[in-house]
N, C-alpha and C. Protein backbone atom coordinates (compact mmCIF):
# COMPACT_ATOMS: atom_id res chain seq x y z
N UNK A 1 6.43 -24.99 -37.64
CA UNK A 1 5.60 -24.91 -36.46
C UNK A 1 4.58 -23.78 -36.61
N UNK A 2 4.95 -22.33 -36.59
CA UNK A 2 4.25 -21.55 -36.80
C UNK A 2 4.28 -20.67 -38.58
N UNK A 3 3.22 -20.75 -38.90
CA UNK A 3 3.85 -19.56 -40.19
C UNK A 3 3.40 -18.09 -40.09
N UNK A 4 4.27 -17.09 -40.69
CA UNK A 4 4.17 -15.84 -40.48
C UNK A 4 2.66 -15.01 -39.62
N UNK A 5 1.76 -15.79 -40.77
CA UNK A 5 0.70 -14.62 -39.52
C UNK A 5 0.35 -15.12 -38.73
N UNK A 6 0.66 -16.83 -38.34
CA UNK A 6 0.55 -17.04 -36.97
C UNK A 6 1.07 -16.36 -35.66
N UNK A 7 2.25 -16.06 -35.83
CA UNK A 7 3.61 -15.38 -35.63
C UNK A 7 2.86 -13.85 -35.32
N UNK A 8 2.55 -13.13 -36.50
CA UNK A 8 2.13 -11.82 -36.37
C UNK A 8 1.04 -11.66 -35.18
N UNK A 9 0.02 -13.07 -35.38
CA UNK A 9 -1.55 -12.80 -34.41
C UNK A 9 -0.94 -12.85 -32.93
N UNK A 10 0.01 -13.73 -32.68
CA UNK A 10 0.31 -13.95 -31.26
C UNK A 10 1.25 -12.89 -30.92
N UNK A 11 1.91 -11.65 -31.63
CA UNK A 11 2.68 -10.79 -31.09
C UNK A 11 1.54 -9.62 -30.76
N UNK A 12 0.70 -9.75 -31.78
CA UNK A 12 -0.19 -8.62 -31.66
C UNK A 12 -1.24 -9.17 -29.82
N UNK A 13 -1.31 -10.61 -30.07
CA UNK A 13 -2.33 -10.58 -28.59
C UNK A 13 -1.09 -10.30 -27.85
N UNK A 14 -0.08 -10.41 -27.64
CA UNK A 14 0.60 -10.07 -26.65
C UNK A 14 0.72 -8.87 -26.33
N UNK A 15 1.07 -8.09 -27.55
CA UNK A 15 1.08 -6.36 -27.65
C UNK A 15 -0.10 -6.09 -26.95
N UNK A 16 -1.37 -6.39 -27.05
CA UNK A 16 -2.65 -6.05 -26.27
C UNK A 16 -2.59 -6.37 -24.52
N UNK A 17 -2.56 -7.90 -24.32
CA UNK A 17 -2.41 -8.21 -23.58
C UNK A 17 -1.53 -7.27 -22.53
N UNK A 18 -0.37 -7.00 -23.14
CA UNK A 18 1.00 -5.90 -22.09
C UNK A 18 0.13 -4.60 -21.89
N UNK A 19 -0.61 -4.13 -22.90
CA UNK A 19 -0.85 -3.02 -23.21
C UNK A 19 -1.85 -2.86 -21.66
N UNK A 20 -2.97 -3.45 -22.11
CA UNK A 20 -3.78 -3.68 -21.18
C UNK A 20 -3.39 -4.21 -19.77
N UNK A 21 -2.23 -4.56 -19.15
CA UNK A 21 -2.11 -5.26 -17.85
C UNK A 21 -1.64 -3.34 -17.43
N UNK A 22 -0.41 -2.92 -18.17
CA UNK A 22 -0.12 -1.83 -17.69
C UNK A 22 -0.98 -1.00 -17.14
N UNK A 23 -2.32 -0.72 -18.59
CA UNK A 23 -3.47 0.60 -18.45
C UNK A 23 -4.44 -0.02 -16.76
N UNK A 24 -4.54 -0.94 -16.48
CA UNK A 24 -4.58 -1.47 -15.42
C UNK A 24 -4.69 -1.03 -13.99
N UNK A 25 -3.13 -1.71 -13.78
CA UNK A 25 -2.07 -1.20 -13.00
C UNK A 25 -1.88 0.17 -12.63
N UNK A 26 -1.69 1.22 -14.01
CA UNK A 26 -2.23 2.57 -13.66
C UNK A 26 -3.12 3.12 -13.44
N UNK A 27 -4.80 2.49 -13.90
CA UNK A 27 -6.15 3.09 -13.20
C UNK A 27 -5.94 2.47 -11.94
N UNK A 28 -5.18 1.59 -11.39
CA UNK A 28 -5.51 0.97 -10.00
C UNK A 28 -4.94 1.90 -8.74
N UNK A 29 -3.66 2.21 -9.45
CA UNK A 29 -2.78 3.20 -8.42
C UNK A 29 -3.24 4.39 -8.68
N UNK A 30 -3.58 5.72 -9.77
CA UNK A 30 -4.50 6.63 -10.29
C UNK A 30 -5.63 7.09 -9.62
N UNK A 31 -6.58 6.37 -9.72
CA UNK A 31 -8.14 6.54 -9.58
C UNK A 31 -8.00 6.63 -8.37
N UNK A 32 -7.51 5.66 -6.90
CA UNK A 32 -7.71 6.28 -5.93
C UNK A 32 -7.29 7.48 -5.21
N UNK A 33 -5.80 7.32 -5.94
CA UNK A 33 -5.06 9.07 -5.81
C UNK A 33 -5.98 10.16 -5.68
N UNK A 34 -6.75 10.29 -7.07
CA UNK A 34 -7.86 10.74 -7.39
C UNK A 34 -8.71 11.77 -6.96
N UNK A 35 -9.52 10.47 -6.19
CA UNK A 35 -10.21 10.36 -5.41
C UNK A 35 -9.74 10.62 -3.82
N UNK A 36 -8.75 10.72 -3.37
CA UNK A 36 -8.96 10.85 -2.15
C UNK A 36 -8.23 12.22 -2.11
N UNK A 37 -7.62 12.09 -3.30
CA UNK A 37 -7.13 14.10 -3.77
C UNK A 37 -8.60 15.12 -3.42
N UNK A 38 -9.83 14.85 -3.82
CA UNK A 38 -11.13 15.44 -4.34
C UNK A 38 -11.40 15.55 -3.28
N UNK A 39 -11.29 14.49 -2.31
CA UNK A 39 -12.31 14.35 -0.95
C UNK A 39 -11.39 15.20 0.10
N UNK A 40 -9.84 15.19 0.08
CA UNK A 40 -9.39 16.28 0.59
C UNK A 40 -9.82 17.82 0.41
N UNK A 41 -9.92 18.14 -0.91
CA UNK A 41 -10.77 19.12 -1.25
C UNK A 41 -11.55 19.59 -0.85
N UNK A 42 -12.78 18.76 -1.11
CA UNK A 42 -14.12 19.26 -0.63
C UNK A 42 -14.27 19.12 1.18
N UNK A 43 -13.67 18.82 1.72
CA UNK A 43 -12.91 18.76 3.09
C UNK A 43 -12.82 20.22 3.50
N UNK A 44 -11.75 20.70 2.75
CA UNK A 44 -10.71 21.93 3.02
C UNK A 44 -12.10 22.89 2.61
N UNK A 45 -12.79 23.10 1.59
CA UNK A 45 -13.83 23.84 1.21
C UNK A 45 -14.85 24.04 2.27
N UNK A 46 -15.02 22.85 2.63
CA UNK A 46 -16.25 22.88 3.50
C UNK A 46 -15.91 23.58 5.04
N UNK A 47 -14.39 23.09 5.56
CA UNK A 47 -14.21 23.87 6.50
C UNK A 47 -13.96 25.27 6.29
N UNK A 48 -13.47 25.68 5.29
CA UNK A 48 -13.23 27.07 4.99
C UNK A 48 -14.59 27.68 4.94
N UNK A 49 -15.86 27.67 4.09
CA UNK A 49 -17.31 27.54 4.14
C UNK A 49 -17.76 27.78 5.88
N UNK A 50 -17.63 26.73 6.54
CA UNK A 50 -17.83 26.90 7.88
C UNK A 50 -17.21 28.17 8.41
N UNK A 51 -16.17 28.13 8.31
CA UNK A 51 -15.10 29.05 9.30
C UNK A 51 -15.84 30.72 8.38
N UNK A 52 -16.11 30.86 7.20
CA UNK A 52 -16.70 32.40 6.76
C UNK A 52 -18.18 32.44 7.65
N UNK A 53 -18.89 31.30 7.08
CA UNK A 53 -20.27 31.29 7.84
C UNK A 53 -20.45 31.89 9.59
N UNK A 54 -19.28 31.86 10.28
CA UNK A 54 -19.35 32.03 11.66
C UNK A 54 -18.73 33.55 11.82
């Protein structure tokens, strides 16, 4: 049915394939963390900024 580097090509797209669904999955949950980590930030800065300014 299959011979060896048939065998080899379809473990390797799979190896990619997994590879890539994971790296994914983690920029999806990640990046907004992120991001709404930063915007807390510059939040806290800006009121602190305010609160010296007065």
């Amino acid at each position: 049915m299959f011979d060896f580097n048939q065998y080899l090509g379809f473990l390797a797209f799979l190896t990619i394939l997994t590879i890539g669904f994971w790296l994914m999955i983690f920029l999806v949950s990640f990046i907004p963390y992120w991001i709404g980590g930063a915007l807390v930030e510059h939040f806290k800065l800006k009121k602190q900024k305010a609160s010296q300014d007065e």
